[in-house]
Each structure stands twice: as structure tokens, then as C-alpha cells.
C-alpha atoms as a PDB file:
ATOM      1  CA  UNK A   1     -11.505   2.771  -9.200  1.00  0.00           C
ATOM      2  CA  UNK A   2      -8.092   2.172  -9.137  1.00  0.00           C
ATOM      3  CA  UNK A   3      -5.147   4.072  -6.758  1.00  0.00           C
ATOM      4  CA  UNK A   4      -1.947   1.627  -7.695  1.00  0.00           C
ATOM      5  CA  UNK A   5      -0.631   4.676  -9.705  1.00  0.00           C
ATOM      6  CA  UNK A   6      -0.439   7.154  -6.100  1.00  0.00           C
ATOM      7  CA  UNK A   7       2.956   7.895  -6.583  1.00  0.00           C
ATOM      8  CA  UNK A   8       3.776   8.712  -2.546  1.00  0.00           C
ATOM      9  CA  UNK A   9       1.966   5.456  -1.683  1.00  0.00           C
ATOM     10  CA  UNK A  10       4.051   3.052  -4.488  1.00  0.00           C
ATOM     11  CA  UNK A  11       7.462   4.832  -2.132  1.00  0.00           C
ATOM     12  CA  UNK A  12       5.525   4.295   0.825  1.00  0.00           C
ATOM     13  CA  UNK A  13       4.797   0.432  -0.006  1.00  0.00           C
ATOM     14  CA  UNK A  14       8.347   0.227  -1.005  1.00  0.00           C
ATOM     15  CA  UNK A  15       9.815   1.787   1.840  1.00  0.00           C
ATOM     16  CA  UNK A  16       8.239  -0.666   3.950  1.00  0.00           C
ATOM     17  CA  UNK A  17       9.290  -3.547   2.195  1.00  0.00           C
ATOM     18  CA  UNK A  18      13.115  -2.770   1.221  1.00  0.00           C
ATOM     19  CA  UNK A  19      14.277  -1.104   4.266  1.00  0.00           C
ATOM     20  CA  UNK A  20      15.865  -3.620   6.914  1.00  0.00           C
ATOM     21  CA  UNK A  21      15.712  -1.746  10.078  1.00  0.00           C
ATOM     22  CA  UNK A  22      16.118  -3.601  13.030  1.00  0.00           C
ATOM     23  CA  UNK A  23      12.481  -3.565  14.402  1.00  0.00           C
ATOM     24  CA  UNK A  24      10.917  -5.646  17.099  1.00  0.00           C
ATOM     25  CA  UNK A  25       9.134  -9.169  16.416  1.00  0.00           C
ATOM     26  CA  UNK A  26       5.815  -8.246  17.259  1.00  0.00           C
ATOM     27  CA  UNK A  27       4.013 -11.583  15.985  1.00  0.00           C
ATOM     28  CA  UNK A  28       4.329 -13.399  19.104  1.00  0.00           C
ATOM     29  CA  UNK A  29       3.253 -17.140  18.914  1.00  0.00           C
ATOM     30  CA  UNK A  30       1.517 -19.151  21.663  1.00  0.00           C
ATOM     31  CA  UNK A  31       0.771 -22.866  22.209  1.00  0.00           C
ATOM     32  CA  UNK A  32      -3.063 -23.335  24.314  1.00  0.00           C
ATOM     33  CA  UNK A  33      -4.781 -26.169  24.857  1.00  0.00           C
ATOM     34  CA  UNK A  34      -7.363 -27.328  21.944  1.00  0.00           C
ATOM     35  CA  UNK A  35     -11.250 -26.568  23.498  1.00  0.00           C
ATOM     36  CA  UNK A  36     -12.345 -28.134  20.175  1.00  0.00           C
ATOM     37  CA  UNK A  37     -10.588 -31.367  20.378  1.00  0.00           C
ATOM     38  CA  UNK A  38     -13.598 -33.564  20.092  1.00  0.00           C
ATOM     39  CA  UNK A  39     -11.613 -36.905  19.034  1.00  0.00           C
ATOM     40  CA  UNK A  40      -9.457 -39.317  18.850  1.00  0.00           C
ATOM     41  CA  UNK A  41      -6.527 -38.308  16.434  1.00  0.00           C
ATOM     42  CA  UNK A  42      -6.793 -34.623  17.338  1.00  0.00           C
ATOM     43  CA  UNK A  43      -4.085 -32.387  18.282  1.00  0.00           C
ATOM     44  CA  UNK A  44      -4.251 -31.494  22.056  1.00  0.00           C
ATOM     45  CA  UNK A  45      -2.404 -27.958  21.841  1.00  0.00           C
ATOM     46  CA  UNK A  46      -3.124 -25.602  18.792  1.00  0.00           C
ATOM     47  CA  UNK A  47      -1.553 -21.745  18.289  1.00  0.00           C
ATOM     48  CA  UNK A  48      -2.678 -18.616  18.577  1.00  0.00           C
ATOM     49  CA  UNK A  49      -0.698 -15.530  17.669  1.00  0.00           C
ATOM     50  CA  UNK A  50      -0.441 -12.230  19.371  1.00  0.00           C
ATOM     51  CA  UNK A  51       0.025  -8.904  18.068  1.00  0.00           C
ATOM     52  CA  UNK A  52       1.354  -6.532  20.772  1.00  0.00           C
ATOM     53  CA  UNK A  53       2.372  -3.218  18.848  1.00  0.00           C
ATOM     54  CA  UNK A  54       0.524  -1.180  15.788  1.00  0.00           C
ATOM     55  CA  UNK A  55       2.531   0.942  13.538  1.00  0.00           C
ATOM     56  CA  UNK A  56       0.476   3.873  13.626  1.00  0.00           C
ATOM     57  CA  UNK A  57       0.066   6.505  10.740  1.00  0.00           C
ATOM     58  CA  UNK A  58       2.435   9.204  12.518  1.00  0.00           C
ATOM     59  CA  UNK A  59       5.205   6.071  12.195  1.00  0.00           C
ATOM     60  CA  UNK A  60       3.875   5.462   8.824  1.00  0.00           C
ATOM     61  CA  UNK A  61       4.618   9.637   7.698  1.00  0.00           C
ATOM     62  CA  UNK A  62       7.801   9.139   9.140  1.00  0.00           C
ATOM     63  CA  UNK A  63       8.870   5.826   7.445  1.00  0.00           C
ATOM     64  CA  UNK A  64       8.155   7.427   4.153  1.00  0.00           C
ATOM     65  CA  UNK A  65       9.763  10.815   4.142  1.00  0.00           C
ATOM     66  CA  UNK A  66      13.064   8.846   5.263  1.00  0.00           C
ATOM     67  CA  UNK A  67      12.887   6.339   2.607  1.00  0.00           C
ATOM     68  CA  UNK A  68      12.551   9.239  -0.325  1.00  0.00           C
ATOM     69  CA  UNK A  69      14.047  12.742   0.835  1.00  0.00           C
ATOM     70  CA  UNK A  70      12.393  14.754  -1.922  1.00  0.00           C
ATOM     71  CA  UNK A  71       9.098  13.882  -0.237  1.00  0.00           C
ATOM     72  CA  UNK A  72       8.403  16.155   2.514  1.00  0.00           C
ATOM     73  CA  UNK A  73       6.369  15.440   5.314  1.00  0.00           C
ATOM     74  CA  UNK A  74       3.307  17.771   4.265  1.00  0.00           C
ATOM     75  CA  UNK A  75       3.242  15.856   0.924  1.00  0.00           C
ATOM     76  CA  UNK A  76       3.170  12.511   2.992  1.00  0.00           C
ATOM     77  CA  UNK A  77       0.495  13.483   4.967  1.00  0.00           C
ATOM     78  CA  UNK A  78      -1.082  15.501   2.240  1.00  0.00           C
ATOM     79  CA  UNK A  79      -1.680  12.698   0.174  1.00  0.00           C
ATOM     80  CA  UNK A  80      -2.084   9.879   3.403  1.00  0.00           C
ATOM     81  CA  UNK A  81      -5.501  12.525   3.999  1.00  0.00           C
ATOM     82  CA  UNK A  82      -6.440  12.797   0.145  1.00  0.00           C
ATOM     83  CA  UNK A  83      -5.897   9.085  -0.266  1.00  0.00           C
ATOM     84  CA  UNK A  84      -8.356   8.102   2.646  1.00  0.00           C
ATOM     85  CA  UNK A  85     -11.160  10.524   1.893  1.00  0.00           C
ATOM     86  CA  UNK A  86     -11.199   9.079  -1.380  1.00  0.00           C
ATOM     87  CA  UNK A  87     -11.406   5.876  -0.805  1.00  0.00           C
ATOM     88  CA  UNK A  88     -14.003   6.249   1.579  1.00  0.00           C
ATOM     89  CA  UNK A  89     -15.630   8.027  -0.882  1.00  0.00           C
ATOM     90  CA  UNK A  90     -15.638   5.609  -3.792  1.00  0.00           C
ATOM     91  CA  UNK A  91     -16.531   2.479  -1.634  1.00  0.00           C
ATOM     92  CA  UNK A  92     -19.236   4.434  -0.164  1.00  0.00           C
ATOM     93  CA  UNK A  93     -20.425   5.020  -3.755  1.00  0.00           C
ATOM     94  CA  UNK A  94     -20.291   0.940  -4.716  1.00  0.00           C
ATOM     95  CA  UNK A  95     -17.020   1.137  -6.478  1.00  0.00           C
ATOM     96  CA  UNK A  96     -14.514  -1.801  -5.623  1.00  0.00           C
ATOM     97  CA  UNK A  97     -11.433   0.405  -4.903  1.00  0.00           C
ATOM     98  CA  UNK A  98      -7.803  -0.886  -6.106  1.00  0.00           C
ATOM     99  CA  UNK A  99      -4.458  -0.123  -3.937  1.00  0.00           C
ATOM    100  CA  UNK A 100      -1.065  -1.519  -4.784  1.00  0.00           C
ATOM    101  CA  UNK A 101      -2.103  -4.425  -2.167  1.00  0.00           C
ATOM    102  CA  UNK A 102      -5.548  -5.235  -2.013  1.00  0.00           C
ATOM    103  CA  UNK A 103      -8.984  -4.300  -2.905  1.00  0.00           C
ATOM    104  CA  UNK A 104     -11.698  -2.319  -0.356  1.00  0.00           C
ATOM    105  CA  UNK A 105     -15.651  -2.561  -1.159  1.00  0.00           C
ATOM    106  CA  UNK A 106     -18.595  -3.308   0.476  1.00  0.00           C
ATOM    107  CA  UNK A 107     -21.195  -6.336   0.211  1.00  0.00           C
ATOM    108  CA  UNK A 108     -24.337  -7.009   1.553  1.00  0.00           C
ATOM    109  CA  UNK A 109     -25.624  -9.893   3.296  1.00  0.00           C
ATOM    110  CA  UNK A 110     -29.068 -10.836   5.545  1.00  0.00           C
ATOM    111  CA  UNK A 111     -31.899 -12.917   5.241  1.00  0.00           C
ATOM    112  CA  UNK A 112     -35.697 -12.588   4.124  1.00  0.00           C
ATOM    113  CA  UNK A 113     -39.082 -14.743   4.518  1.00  0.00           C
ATOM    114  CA  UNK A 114     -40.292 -14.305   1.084  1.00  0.00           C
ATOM    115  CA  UNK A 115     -38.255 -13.586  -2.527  1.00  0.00           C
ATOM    116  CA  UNK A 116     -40.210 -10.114  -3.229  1.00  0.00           C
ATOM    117  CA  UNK A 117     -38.931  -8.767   0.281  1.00  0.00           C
ATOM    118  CA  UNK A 118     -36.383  -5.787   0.215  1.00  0.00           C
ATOM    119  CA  UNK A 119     -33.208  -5.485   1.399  1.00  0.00           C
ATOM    120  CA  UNK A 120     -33.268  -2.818   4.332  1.00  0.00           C
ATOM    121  CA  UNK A 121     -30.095  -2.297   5.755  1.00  0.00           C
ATOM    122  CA  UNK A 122     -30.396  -2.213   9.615  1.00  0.00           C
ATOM    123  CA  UNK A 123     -33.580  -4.161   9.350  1.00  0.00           C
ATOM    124  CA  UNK A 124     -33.443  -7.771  10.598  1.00  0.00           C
ATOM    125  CA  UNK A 125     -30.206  -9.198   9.840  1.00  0.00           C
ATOM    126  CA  UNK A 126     -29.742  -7.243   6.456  1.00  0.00           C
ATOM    127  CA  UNK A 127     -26.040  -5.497   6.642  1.00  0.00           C
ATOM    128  CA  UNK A 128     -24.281  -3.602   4.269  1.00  0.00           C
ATOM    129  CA  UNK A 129     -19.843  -4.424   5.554  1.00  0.00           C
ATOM    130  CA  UNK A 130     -17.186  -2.996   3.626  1.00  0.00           C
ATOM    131  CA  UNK A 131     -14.673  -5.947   3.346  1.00  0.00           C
ATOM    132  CA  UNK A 132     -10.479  -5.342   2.306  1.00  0.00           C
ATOM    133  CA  UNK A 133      -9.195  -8.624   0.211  1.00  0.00           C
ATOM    134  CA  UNK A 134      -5.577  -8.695  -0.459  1.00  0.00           C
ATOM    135  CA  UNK A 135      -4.007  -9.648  -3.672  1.00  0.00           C
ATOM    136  CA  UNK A 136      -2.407 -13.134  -3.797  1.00  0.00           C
ATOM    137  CA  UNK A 137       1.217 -11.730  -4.261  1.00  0.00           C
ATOM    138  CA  UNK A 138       0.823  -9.148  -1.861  1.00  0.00           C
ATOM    139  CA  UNK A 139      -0.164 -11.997   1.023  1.00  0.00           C
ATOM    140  CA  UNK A 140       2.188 -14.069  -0.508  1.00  0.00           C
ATOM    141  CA  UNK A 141       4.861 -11.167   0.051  1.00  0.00           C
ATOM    142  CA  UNK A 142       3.808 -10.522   3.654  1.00  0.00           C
ATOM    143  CA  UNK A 143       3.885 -14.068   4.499  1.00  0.00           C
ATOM    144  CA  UNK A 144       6.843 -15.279   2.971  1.00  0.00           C
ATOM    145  CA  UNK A 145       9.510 -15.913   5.737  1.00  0.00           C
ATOM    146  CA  UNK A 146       7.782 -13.381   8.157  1.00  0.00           C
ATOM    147  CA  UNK A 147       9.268 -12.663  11.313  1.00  0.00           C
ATOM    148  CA  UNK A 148       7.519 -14.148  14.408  1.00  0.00           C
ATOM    149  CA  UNK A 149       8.872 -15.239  18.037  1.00  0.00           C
ATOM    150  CA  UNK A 150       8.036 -18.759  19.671  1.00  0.00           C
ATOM    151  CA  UNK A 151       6.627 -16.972  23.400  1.00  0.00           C
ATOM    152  CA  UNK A 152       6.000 -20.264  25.220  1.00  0.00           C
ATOM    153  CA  UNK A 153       3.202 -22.177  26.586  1.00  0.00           C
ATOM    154  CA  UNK A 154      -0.209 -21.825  28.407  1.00  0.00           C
ATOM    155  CA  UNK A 155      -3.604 -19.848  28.073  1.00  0.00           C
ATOM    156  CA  UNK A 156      -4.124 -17.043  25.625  1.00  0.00           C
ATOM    157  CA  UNK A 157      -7.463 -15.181  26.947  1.00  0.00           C
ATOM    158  CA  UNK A 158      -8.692 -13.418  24.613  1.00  0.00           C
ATOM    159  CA  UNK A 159     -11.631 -11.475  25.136  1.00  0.00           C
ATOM    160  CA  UNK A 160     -14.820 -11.582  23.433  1.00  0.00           C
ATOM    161  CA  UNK A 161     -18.325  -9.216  23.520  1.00  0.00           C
ATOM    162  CA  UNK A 162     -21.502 -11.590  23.295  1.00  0.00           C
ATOM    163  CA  UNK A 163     -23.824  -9.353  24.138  1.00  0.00           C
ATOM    164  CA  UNK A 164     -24.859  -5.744  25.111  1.00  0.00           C
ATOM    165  CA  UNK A 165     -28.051  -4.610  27.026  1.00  0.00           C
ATOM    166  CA  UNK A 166     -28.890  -1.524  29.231  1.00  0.00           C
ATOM    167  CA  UNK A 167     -30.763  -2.060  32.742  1.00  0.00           C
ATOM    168  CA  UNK A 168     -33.290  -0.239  33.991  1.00  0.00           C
ATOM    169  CA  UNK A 169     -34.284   1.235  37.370  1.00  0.00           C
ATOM    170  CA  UNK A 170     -36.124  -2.020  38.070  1.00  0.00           C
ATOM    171  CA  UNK A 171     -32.827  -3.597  37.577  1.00  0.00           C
ATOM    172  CA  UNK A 172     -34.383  -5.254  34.710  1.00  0.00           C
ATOM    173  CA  UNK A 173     -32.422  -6.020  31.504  1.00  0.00           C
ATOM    174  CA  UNK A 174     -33.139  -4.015  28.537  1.00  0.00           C
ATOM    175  CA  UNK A 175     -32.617  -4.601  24.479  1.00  0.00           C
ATOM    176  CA  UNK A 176     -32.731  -0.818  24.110  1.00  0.00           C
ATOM    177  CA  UNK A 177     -29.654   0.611  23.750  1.00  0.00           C
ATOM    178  CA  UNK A 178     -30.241   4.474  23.852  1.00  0.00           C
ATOM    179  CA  UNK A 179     -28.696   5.520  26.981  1.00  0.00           C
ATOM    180  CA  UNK A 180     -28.109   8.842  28.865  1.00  0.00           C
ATOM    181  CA  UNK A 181     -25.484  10.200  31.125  1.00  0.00           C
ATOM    182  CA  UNK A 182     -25.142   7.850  34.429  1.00  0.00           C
ATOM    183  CA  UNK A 183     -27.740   5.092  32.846  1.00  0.00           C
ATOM    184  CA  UNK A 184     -26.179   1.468  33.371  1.00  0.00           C
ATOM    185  CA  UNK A 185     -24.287  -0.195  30.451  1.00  0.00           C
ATOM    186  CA  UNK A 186     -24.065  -4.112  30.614  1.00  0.00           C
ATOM    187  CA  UNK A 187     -21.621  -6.502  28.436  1.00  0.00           C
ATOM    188  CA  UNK A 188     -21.913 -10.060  28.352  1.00  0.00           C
ATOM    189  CA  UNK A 189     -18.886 -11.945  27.490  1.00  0.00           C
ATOM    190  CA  UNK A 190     -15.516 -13.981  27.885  1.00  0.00           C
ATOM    191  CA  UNK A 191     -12.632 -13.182  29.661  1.00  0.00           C
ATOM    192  CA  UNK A 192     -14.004  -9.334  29.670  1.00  0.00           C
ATOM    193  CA  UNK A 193     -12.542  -9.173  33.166  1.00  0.00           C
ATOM    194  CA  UNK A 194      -9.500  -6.257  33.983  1.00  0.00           C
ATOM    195  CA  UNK A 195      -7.692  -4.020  36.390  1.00  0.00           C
ATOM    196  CA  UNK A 196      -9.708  -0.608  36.264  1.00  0.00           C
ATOM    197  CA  UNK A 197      -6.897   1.087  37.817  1.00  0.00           C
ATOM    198  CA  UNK A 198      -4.548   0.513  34.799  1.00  0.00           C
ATOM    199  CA  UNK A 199      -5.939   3.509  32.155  1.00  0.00           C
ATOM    200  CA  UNK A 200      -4.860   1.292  29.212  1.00  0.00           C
ATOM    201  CA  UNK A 201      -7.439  -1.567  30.159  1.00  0.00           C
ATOM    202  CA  UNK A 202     -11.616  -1.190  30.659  1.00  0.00           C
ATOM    203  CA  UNK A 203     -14.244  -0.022  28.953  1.00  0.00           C
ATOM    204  CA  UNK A 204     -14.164   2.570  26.023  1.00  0.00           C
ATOM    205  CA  UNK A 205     -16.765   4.772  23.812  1.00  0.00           C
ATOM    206  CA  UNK A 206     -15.278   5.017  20.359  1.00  0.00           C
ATOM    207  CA  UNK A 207     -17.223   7.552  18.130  1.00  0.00           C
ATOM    208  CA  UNK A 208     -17.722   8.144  14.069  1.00  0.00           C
ATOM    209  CA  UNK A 209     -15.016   9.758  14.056  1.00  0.00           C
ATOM    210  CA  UNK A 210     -12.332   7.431  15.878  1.00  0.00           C
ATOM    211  CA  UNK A 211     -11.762   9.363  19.107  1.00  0.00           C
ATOM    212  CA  UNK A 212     -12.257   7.531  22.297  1.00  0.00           C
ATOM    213  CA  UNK A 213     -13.827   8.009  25.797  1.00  0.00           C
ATOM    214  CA  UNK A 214     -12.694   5.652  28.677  1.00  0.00           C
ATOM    215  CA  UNK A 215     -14.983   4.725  31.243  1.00  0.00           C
ATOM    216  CA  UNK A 216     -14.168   5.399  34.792  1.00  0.00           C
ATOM    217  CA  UNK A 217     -17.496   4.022  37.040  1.00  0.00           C
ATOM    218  CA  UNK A 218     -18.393   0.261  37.018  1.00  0.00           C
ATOM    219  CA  UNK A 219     -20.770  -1.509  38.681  1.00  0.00           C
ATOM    220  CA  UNK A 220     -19.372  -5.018  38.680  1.00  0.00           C
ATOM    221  CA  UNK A 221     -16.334  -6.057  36.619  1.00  0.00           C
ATOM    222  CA  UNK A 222     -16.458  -9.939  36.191  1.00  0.00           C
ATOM    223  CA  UNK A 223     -14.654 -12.523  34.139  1.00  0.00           C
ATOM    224  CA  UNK A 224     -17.979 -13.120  32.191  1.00  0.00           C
ATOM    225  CA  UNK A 225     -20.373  -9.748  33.207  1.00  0.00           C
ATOM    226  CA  UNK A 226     -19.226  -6.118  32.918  1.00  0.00           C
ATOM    227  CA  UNK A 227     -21.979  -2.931  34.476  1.00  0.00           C
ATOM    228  CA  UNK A 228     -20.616   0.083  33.516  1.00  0.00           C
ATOM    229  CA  UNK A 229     -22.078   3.727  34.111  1.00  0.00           C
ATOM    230  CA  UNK A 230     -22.363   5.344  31.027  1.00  0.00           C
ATOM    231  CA  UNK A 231     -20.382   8.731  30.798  1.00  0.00           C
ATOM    232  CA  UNK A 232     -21.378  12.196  30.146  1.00  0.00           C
ATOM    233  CA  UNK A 233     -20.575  12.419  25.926  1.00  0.00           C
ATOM    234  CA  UNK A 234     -21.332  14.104  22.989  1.00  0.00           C
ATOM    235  CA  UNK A 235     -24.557  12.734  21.610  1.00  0.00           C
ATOM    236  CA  UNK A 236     -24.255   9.973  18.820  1.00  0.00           C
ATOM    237  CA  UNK A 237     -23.537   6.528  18.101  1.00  0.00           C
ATOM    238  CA  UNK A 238     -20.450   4.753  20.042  1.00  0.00           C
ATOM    239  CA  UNK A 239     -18.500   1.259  19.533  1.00  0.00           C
ATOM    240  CA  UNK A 240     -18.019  -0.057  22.274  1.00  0.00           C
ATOM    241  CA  UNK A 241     -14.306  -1.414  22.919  1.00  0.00           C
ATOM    242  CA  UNK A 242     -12.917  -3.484  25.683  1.00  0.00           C
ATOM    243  CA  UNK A 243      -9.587  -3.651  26.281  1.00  0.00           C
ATOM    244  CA  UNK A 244      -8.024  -6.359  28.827  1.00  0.00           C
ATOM    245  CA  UNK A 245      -4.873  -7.295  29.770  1.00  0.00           C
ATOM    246  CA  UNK A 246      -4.119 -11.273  30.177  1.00  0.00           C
ATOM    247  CA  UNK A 247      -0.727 -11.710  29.930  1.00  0.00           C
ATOM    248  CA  UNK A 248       2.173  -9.499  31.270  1.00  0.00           C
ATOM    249  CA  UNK A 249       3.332  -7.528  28.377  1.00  0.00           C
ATOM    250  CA  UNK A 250       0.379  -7.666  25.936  1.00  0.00           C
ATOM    251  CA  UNK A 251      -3.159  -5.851  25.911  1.00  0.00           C
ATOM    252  CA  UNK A 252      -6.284  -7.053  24.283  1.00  0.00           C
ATOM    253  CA  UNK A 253      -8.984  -5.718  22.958  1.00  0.00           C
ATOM    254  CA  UNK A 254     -12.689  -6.593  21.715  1.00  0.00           C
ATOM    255  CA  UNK A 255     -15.190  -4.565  19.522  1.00  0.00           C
ATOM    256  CA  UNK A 256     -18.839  -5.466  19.996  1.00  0.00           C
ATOM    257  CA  UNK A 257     -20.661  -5.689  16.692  1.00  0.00           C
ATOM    258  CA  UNK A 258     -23.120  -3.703  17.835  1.00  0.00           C
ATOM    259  CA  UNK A 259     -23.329   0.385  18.410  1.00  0.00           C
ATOM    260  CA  UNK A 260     -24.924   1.681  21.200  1.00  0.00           C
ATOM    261  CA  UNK A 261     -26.673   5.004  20.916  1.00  0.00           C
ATOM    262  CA  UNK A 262     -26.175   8.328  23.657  1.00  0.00           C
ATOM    263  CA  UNK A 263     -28.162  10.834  24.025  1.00  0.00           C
ATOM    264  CA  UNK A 264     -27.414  14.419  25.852  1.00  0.00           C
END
């Protein structure tokens, strides 16, 4: 299936690559100390980059309908909507879907005992992941004398969902993961630690469709062990996204593999 030919989207690809507007570096670069030096002849420090801002798709609308004035901003976000259902649409169906910069399908990947066993997706490890691969020269385009700032020296603590469990009144930990209103949500991590008064940091509920429920009561909010109290939402499946803040300018954020299931 291939969208390349989306005449809004070729402008809105160009736009973005042409115009030389005077935006922010927001690739900011950081030297750490190596955890997996393990030898002799291995670097001590390594890099890790930082992304602090996201060019959302209200920036996007407007980025577009100021590079070409004969599109208006109903036709940018006409065909932004059209463009997304579709694709969602054809990868869903098993097409691999071409846009002017990459390629979106899914795969499937797991793990069986015996060749004449079926792939069930949910079952065991057996996952069906829908995967974006850039083309070469649109990397090689992105890449090519990008704009990045040096930000210094010292820890970049990033962090990271290992596990998710629910406890029960016995205080017992649970593998179930069907929780109600109040019941008591626990993450195991790394650096999951933050400042629940700042509304931008914590624990968040992010639904099917995107929208996102903060969570206000904790437990216990430690650098490795998060309890939270699970709100009062819509019933259905929920992401669950923590967002921390290490540094002084920058946020973080970390998406555990695994959905959790809420009930009314």
C-alpha cells in the first residue's frame, strides 16, 4: 500500500526539511560513566542523548499551512486524520504501508514447544508489534549534519519499568492485573523515583485512545518501588507511563510493556 503520492504530506515533508527557522537544539548530548565496561581497553565514559521537546501535530498543521498558502488548515488536518486512519487500517489488515520516509507493518514473534503448535497472539510469549523502518536516504537525510548540543558531564537516569503486579489485602503480591477503583498498583523498576507535587512527573493511565489519567495517591514512591492507588476510570485497558524528572530542565518518561486492565 503505498501513500508517497499524498500530495499535503510530500509539502508537509518538504516544509520540514527546506525551511531554516531558527528552532531550538533539542538533541542534547551527555557523557555517563560506562556500567558495561567489563575490560581492559574499554572506554570509561560513553553518551547518551536526550530529547527534551516533541513537535506535536498542532505544530505540525501549522508548519504546513505556512510553508504552502493555498493549503488551508482544514485541508491539513483533513488529510493529517484521513492519512492516519488509513494507515492504521492497512497495517491492521497485513499490508506493509509506504510513506515518503519509511515503511509501517506489523510482525510476529514468540516461541513454541513443538512445530505443529499455533501461533496465539497473547498466549505465552507469541506477539503480534507493528514496527516503522525508515528508508536509507530518509535516515541518511535526518542524520546528515543534524543539529545537537554538547550538555556536559555526569549521570543520565533514565527510568525503566521491570515489572508490574497488584497487591492484595493480605499485602501479598499479585500477577493479576485487573484492578478496581482504590486497589493498589505496584511498579518495579530503575530510577522510577519523582516529586509527586510537580503534575508533569508520576504515574499515568494512558488509554486506547491516547488520553491520559495522572495518578494523585501513592503508597510509597522509591528510587526502585512505586505503590500507587489506582484511580476511579473508565473501564478498559491502560499503559501505564511514568514520567520522572532527573535533571533540571528535562523530563523522562517510561512505558511498561505490559497493559494493565480496570474495571468499574
Amino acid at each position: 500500500m503505498d501513500f508517497r503520492n499524498v500530495g499535503i504530506l510530500e509539502n508537509a515533508a518538504s516544509a520540514l526539511k527546506k525551511q531554516k527557522k531558527d528552532y531550538k537544539t533539542m538533541v542534547q548530548i551527555y557523557a555517563y560513566q560506562n556500567s558495561l565496561k567489563t575490560g581492559e581497553g574499554k572506554d570509561k565514559y560513553c553518551f547518551r542523548s536526550v530529547v527534551d521537546q516533541i513537535m506535536d501535530s498542532e505544530q505540525l498543521v501549522k508548519e504546513i499551512i505556512s510553508y504552502n498558502s493555498t493549503i488551508t488548515d482544514a485541508d491539513a488536518r483533513a488529510v493529517l486524520s484521513v492519512l492516519n486512519d488509513r494507515v492504521r487500517h492497512f497495517v491492521n489488515l497485513g499490508y506493509k504501508v509506504e510513506l515518503p520516509f519509511g515503511y509501517v507493518y506489523n510482525k510476529a514473534n514468540g516461541t513454541v514447544a513443538k512445530l505443529n503448535d499455533g501461533f496465539v497472539p497473547g498466549k505465552g510469549n507469541h506477539r503480534i508489534t507493528s514496527v516503522f523502518k525508515f528508508k536509507d536516504d530518509a535516515a541518511d537525510e535526518m542524520t546528515k549534519d543534524a543539529s545537537y548540543k554538547l550538555a556536559g558531564s555526569g549521570y543520565v537516569q533514565l527510568p525503566s519499568i521491570k515489572e508490574i503486579s497488584s497487591i492484595l489485602p493480605n499485602g501479598m503480591e499479585s500477577e493479576n492485573l485487573d484492578f478496581s477503583a482504590g486497589a493498589m498498583l505496584r511498579i518495579k523498576g530503575k530510577n522510577v523515583s519523582f516529586v509527586a507535587e510537580d503534575e508533569a512527573q508520576g504515574v499515568f493511565l494512558v488509554s486506547s485512545d491516547s488520553s491520559e489519567t495522572r495518578v494523585s495517591n501513592y503508597n510509597r514512591i522509591g528510587s526502585n518501588v512505586i505503590e500507587a492507588y489506582v484511580p476511579s476510570v473508565a473501564s478498559g485497558s491502560y499503559e501505564i507511563k511514568l514520567v520522572t524528572k532527573p535533571g533540571t530542565e528535562r523530563y523522562e518518561k517510561a512505558v511498561s510493556a505490559t497493559a494493565i486492565n480496570i474495571t468499574a
